[in-house]
C-alpha atoms as a PDB file:
ATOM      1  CA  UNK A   1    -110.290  27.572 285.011  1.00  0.00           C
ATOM      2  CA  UNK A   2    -108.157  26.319 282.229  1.00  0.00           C
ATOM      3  CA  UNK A   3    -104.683  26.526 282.001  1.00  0.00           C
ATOM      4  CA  UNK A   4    -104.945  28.575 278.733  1.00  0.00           C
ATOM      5  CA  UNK A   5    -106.782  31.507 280.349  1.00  0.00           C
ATOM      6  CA  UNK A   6    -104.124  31.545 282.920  1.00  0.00           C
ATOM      7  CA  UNK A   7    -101.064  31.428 281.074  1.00  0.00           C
ATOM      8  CA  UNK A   8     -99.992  34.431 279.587  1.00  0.00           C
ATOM      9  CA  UNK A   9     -99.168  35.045 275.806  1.00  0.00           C
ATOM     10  CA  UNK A  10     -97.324  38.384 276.193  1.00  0.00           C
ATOM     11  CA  UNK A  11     -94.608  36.224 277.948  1.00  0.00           C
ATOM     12  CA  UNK A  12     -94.418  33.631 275.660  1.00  0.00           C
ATOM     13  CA  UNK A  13     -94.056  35.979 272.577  1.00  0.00           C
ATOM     14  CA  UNK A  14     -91.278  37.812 274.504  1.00  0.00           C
ATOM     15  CA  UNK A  15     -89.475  34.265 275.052  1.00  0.00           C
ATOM     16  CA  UNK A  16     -89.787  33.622 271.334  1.00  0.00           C
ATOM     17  CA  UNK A  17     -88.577  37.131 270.502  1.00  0.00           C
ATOM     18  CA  UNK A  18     -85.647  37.223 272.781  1.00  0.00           C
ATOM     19  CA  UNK A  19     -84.360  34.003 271.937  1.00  0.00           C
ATOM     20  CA  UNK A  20     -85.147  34.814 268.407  1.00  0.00           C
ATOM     21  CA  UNK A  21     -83.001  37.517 268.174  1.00  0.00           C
ATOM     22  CA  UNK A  22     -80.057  35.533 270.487  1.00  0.00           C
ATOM     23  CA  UNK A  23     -79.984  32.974 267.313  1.00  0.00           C
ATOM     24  CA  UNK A  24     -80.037  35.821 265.292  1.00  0.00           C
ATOM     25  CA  UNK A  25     -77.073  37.248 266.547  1.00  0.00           C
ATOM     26  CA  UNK A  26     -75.442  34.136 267.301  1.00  0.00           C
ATOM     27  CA  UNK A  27     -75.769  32.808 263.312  1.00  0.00           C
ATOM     28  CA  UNK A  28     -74.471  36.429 262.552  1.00  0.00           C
ATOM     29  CA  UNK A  29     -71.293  35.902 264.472  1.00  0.00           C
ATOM     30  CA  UNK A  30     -70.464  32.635 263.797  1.00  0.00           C
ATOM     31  CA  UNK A  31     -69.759  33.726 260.131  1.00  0.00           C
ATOM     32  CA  UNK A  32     -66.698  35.139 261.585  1.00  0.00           C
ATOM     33  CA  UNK A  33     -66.279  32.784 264.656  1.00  0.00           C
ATOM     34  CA  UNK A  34     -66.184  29.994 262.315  1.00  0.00           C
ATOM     35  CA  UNK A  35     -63.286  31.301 260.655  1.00  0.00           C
ATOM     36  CA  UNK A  36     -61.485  31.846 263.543  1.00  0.00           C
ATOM     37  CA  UNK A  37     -62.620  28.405 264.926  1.00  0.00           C
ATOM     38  CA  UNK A  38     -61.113  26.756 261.294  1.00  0.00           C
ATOM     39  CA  UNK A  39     -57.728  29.127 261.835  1.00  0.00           C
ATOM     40  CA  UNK A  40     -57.185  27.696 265.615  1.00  0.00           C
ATOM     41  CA  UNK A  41     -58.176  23.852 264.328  1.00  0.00           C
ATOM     42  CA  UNK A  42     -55.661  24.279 261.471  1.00  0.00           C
ATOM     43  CA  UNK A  43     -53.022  25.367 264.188  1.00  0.00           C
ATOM     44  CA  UNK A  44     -54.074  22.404 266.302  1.00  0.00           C
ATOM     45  CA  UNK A  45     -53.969  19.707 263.605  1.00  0.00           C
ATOM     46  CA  UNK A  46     -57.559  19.461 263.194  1.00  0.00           C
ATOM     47  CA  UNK A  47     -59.806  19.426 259.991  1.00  0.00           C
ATOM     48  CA  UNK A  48     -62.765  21.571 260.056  1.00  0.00           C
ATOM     49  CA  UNK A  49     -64.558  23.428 257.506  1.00  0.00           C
ATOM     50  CA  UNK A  50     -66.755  26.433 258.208  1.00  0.00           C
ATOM     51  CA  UNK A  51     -69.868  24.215 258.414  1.00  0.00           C
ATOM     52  CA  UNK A  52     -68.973  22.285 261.400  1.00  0.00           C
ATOM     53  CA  UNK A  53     -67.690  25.393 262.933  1.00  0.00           C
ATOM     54  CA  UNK A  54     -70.568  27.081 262.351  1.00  0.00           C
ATOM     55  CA  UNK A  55     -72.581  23.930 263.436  1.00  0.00           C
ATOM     56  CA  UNK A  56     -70.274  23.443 267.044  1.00  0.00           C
ATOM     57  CA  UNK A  57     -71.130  27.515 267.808  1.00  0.00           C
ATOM     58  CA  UNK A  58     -74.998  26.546 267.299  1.00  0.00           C
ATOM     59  CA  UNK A  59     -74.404  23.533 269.407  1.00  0.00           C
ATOM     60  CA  UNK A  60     -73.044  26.144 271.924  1.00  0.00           C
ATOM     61  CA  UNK A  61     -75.805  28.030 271.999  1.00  0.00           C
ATOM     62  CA  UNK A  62     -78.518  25.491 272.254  1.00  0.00           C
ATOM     63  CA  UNK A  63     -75.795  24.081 275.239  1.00  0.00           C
ATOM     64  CA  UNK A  64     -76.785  27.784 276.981  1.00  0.00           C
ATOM     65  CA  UNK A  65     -79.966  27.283 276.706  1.00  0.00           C
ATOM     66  CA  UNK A  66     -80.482  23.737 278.136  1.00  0.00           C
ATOM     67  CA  UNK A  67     -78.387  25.059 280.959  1.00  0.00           C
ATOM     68  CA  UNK A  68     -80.785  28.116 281.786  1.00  0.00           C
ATOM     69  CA  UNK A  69     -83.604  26.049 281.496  1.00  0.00           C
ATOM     70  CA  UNK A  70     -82.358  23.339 283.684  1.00  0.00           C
ATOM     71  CA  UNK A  71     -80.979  26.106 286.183  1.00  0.00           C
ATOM     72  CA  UNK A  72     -84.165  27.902 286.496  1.00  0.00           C
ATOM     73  CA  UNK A  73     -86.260  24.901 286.721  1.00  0.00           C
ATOM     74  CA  UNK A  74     -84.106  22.787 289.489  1.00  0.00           C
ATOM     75  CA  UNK A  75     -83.023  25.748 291.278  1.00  0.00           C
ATOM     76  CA  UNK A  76     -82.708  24.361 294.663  1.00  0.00           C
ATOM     77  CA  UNK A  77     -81.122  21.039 293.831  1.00  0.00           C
ATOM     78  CA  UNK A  78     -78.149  22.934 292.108  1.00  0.00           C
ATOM     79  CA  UNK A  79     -77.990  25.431 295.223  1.00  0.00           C
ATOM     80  CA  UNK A  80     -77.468  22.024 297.284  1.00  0.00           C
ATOM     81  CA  UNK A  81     -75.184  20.532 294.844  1.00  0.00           C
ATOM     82  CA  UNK A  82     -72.709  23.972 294.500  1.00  0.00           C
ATOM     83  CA  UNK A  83     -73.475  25.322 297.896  1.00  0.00           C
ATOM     84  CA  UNK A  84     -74.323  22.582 300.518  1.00  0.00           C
ATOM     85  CA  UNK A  85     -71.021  21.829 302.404  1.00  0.00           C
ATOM     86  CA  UNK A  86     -68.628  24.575 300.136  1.00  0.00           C
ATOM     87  CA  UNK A  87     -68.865  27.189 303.014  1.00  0.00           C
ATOM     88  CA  UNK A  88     -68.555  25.651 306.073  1.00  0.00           C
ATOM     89  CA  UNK A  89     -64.936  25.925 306.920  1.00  0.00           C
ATOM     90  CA  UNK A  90     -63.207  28.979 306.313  1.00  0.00           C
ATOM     91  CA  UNK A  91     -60.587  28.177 303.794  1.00  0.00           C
ATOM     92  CA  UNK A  92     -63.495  27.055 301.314  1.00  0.00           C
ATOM     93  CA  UNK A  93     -65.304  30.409 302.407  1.00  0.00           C
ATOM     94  CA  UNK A  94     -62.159  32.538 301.345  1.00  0.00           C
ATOM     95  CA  UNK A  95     -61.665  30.533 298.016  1.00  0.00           C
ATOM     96  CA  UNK A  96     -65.250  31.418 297.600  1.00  0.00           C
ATOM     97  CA  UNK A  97     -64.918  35.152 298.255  1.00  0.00           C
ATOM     98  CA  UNK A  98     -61.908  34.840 295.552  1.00  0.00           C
ATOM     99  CA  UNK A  99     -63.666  33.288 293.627  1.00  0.00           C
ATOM    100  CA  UNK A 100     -66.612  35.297 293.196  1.00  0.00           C
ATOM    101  CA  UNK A 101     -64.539  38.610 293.088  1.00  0.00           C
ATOM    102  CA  UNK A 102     -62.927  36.804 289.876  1.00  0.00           C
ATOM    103  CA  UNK A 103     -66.245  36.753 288.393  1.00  0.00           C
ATOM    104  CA  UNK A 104     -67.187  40.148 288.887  1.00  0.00           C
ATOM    105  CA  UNK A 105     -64.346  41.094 286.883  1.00  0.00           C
ATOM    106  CA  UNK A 106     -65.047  39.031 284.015  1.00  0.00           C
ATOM    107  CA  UNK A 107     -68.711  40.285 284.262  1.00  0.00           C
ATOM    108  CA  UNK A 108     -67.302  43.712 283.943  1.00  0.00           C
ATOM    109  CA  UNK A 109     -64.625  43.199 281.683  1.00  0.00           C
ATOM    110  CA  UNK A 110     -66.882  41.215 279.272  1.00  0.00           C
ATOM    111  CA  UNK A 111     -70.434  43.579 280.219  1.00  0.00           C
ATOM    112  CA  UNK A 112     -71.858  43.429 277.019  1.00  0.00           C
ATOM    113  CA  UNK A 113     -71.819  39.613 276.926  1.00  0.00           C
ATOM    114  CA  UNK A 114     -73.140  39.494 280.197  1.00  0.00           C
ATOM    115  CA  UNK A 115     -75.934  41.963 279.395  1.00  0.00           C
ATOM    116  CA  UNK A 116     -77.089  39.420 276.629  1.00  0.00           C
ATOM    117  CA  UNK A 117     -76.789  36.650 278.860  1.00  0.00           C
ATOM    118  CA  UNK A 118     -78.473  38.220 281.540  1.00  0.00           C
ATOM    119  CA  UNK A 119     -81.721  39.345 279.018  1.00  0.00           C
ATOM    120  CA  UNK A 120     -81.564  35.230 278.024  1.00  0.00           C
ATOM    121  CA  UNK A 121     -81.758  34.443 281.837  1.00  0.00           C
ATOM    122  CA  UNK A 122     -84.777  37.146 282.789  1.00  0.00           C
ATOM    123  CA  UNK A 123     -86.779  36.035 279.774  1.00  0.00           C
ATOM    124  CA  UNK A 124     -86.450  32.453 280.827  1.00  0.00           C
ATOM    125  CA  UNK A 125     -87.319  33.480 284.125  1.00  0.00           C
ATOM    126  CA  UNK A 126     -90.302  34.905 283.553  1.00  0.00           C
ATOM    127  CA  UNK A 127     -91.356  32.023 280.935  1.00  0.00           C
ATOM    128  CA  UNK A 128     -90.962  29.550 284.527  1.00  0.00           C
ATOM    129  CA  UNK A 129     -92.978  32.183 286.768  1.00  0.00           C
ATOM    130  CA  UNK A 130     -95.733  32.128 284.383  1.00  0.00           C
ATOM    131  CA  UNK A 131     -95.701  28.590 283.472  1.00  0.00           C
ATOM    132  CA  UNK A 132     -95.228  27.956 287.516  1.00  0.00           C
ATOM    133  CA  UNK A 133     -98.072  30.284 288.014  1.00  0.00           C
ATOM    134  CA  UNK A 134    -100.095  28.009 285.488  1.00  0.00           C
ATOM    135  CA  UNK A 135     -99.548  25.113 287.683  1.00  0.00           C
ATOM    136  CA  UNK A 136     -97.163  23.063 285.577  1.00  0.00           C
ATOM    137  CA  UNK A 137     -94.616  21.205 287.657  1.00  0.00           C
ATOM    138  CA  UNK A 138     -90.799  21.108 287.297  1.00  0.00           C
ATOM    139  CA  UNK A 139     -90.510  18.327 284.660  1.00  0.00           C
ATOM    140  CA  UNK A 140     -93.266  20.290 282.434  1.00  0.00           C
ATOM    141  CA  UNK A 141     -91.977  23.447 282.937  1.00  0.00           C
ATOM    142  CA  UNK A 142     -88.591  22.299 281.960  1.00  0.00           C
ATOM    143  CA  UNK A 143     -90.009  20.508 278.659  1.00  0.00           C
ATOM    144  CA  UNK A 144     -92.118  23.900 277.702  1.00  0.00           C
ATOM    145  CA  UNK A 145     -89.434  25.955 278.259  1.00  0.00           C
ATOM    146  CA  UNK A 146     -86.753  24.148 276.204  1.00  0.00           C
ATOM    147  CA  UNK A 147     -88.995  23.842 273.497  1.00  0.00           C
ATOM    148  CA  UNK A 148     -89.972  27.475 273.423  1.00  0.00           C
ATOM    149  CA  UNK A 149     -86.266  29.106 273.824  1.00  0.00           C
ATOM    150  CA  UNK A 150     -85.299  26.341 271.393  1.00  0.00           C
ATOM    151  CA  UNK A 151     -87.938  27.393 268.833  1.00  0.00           C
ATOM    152  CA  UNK A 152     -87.306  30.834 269.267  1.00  0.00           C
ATOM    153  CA  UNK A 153     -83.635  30.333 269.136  1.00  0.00           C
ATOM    154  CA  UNK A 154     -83.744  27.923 265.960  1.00  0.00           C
ATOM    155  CA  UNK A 155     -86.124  30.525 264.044  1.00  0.00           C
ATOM    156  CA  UNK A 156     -83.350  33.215 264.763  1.00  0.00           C
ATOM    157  CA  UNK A 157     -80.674  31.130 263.207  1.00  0.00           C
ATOM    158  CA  UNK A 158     -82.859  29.768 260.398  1.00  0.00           C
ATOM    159  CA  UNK A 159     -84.146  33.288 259.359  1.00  0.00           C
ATOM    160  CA  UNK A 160     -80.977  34.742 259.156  1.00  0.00           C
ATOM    161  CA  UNK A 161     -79.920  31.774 257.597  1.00  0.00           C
ATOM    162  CA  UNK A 162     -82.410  32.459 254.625  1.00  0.00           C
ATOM    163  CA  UNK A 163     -82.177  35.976 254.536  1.00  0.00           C
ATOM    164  CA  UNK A 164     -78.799  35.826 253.978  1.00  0.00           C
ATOM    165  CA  UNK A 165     -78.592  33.761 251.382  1.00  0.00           C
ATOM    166  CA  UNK A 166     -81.234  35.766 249.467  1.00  0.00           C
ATOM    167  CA  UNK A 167     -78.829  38.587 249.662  1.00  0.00           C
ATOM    168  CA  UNK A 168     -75.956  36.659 248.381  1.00  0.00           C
END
């Protein structure tokens, strides 16, 4: 069988879509993020302009991406990197407990950011089941991937991009 009768579209439409609408969101908010970003720079004696701002919040979100993409496609190399000798005494297992309990209350202070995140991280997900289940290997799956939630997350920006300036 061919690996186009085994791979499934739905998925890869939802991908686009998803990440579509992240860029979406994300070029929507850096019209005010950038502002902010120019205040702070001012206050810290730097010299930005709301183009680079708005260009280092993009750069932020195709950072997010990458790492998704290379989390869910290395998973067990990372788990061996973060976890392999971190809990074998128990000082390093109570900093860990600490640790963790500090994230759960940034995940519920900051829910609705985690929500979206979480949304970016299931439809990636399910773009490396079905391209696993296709019988692409790590390397491939992490190339597809990136390119897809990169596409999806550049057409976002770009449409609101030109959307926006029709309006204007």
């Amino acid at each position: 069988m061919s690996r186009t009768k085994k791979f499934s579209w739905l998925s890869l439409c939802l991908i686009v879509v998803v990440y579509g609408v992240f860029g979406w969101i994300v070029a929507q908010s850096s019209v005010s993020w950038s502002e902010d970003l120019v205040e702070q720079g001012k206050a810290w004696g730097l010299i930005l302009d709301d183009k680079d701002a708005t260009v280092i919040i993009d750069l932020l979100g195709v950072a997010l991406i990458l790492i998704i993409a290379v989390g869910l496609t290395a998973p067990i190399a990372l788990s061996a990197i973060f976890f392999g000798i971190w809990l074998r005494s128990e000082t390093k297992a109570w900093f860990s407990i600490l640790g963790w309990a500090f994230a759960v209350v940034f995940i519920i202070r900051w829910i609705a950011y985690f929500a979206k995140f979480l949304l970016l991280l299931c439809a990636a997900l399910l773009g490396r089941l079905e391209l696993q289940g296709a019988g692409y290997n790590n390397w491939q799956t992490f190339i597809i991937l990136s390119l897809i939630c990169l596409g999806g997350f550049g057409g976002g920006v770009l449409s609101f991009m030109l959307l926006s300036a029709g309006n204007r």
